[in-house]
C-alpha atoms as a PDB file:
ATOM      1  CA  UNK A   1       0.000   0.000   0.000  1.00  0.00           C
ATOM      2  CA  UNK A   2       1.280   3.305  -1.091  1.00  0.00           C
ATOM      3  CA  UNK A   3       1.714   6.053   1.875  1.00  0.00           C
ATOM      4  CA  UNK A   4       0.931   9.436   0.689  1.00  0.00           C
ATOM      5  CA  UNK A   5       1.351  12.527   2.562  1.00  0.00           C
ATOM      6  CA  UNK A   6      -0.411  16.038   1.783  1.00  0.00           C
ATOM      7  CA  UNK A   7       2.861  18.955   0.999  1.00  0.00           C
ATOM      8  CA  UNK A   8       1.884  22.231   1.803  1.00  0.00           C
ATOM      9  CA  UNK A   9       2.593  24.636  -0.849  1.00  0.00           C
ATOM     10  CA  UNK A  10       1.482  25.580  -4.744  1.00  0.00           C
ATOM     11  CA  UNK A  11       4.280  24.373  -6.742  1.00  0.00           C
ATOM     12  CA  UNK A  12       7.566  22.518  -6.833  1.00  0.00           C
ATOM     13  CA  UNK A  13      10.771  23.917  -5.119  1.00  0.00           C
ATOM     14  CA  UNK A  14      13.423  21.846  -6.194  1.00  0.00           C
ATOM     15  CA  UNK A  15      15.797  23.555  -3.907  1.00  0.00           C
ATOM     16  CA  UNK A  16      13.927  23.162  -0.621  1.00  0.00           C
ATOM     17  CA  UNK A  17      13.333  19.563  -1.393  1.00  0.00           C
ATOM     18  CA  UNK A  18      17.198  19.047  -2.168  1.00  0.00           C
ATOM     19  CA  UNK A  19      17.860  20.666   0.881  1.00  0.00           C
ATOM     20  CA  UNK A  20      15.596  18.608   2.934  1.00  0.00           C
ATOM     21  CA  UNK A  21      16.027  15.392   1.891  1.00  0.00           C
ATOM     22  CA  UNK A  22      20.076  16.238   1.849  1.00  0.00           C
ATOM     23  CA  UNK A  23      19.930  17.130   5.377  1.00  0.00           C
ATOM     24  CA  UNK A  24      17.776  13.847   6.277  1.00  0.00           C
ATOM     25  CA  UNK A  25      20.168  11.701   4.859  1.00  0.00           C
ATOM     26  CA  UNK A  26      22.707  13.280   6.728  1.00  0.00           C
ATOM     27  CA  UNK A  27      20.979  12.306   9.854  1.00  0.00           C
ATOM     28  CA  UNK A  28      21.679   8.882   9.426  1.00  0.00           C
ATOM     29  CA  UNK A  29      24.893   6.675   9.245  1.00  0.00           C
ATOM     30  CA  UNK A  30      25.951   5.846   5.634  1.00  0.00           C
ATOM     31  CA  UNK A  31      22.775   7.262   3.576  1.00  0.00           C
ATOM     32  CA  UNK A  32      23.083   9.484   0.590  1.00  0.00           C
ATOM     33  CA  UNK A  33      20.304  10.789  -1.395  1.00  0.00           C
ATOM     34  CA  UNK A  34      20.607  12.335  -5.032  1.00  0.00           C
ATOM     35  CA  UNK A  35      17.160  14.124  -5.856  1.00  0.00           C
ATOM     36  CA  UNK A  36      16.026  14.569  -9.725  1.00  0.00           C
ATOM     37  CA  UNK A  37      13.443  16.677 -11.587  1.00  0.00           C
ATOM     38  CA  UNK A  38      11.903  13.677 -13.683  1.00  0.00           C
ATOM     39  CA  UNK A  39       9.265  15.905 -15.179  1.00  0.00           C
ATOM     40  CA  UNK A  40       7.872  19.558 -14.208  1.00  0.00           C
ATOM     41  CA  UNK A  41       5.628  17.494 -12.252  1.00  0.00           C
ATOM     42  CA  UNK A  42       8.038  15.616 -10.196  1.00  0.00           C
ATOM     43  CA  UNK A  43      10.607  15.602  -8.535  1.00  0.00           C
ATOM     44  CA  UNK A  44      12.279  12.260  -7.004  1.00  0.00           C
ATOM     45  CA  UNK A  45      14.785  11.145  -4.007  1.00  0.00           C
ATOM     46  CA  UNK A  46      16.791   8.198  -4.530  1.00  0.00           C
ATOM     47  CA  UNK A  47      18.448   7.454  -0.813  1.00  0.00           C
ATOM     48  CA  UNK A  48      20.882   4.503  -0.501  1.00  0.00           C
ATOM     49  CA  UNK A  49      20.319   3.025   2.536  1.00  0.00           C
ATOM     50  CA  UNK A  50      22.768   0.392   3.879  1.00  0.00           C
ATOM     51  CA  UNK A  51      21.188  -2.851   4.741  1.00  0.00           C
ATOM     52  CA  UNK A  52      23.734  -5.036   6.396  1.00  0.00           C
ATOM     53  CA  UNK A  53      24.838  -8.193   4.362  1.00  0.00           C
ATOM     54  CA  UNK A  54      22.227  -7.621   2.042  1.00  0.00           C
ATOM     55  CA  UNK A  55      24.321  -4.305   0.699  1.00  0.00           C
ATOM     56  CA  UNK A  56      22.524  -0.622   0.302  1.00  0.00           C
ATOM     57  CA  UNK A  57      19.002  -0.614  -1.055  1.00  0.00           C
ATOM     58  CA  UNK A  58      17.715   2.344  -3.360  1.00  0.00           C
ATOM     59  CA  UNK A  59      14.835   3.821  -1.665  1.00  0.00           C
ATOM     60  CA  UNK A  60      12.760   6.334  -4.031  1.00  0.00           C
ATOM     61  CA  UNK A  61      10.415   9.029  -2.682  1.00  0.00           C
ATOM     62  CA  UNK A  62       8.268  11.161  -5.080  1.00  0.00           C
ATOM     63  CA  UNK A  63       7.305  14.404  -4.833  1.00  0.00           C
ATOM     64  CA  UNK A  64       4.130  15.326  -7.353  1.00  0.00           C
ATOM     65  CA  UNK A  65       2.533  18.659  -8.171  1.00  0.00           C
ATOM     66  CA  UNK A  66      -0.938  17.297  -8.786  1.00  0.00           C
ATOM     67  CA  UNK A  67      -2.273  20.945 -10.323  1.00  0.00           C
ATOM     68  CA  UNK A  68      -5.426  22.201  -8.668  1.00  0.00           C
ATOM     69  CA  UNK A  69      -5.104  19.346  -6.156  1.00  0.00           C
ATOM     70  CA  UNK A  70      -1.946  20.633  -4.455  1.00  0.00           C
ATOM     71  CA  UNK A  71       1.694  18.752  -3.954  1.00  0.00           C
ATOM     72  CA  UNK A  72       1.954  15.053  -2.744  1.00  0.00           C
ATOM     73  CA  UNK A  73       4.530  13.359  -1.139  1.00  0.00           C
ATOM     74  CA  UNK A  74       4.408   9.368  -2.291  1.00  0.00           C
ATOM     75  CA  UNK A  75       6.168   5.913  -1.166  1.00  0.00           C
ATOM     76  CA  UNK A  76       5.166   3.449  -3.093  1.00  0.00           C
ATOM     77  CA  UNK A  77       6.343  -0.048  -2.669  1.00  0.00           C
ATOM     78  CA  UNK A  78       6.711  -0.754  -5.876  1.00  0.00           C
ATOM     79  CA  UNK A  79       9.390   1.731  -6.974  1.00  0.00           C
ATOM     80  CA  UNK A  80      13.133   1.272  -6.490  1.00  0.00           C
ATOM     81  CA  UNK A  81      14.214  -1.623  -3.471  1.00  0.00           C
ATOM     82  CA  UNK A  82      11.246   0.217  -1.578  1.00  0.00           C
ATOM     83  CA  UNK A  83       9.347  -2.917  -0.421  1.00  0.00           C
ATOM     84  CA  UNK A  84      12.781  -4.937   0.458  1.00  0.00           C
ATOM     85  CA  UNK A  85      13.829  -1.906   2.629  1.00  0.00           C
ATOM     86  CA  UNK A  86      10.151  -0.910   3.601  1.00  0.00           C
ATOM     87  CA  UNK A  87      10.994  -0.323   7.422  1.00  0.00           C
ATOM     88  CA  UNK A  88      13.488   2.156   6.502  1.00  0.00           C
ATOM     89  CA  UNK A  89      11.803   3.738   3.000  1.00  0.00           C
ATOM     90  CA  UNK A  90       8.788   4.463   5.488  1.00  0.00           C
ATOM     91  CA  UNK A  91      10.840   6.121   7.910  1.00  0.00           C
ATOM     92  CA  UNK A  92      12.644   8.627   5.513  1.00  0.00           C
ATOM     93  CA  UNK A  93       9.180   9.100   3.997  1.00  0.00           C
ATOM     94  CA  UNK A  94       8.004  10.148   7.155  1.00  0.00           C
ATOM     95  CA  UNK A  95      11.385  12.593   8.096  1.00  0.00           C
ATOM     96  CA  UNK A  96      10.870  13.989   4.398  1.00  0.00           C
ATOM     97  CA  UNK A  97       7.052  14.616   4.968  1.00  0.00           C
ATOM     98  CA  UNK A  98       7.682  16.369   8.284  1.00  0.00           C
ATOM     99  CA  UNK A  99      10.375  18.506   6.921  1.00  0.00           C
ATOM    100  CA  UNK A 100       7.983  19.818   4.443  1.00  0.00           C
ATOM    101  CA  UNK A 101       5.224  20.434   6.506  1.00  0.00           C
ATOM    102  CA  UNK A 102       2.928  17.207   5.290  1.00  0.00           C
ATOM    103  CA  UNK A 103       0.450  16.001   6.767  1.00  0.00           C
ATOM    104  CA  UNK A 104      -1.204  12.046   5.595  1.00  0.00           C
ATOM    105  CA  UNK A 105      -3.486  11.209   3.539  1.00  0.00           C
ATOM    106  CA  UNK A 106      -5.514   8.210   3.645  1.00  0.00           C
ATOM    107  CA  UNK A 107      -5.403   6.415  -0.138  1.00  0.00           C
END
């Protein structure tokens, strides 16, 4: 099941979420995050999160401007290692949402 938070805000700022999702990642031991503009609609987090033997998984976070319907902040376990790392994709989804004011939305 996707987890979806609601973003405060009318368009995309690449630069605060660089900034925020840099400065998450730097709260934790050994992640790194590179963040994208995949469209003018989106913009996406890739962290590497080290899982032990297993290696680093790639956990992706998306950030959509849905138009008239606001910004979105979106795991989904589908994208990236996001359901093999879940635990920890949920977390930084959930640092990520608070550091941009979200607030959840039930899908």
């Amino acid at each position: 099941m996707d987890l979806v938070w609601s973003i405060p805000g009318r368009s995309l700022d690449l630069h605060k979420i660089r900034e925020e999702g840099q400065r998450i990642a730097s709260s934790y031991e050994g992640v790194s995050v590179e963040v994208e503009k995949e469209d003018s609609d989106c913009i996406s987090l890739f962290y590497v999160v080290p899982q032990g033997e297993r290696g680093d998984a790639e956990v992706e976070i998306s950030v959509y401007d849905l138009g008239r319907d606001g910004l979105v902040l979106s795991l989904e376990p589908d994208a990236a290692d996001n359901e093999a790392a879940w635990e920890d994709a949920a977390q930084l989804a959930d640092d990520l949402s608070e550091a941009l004011g979200g607030r959840p939305l039930e899908v």
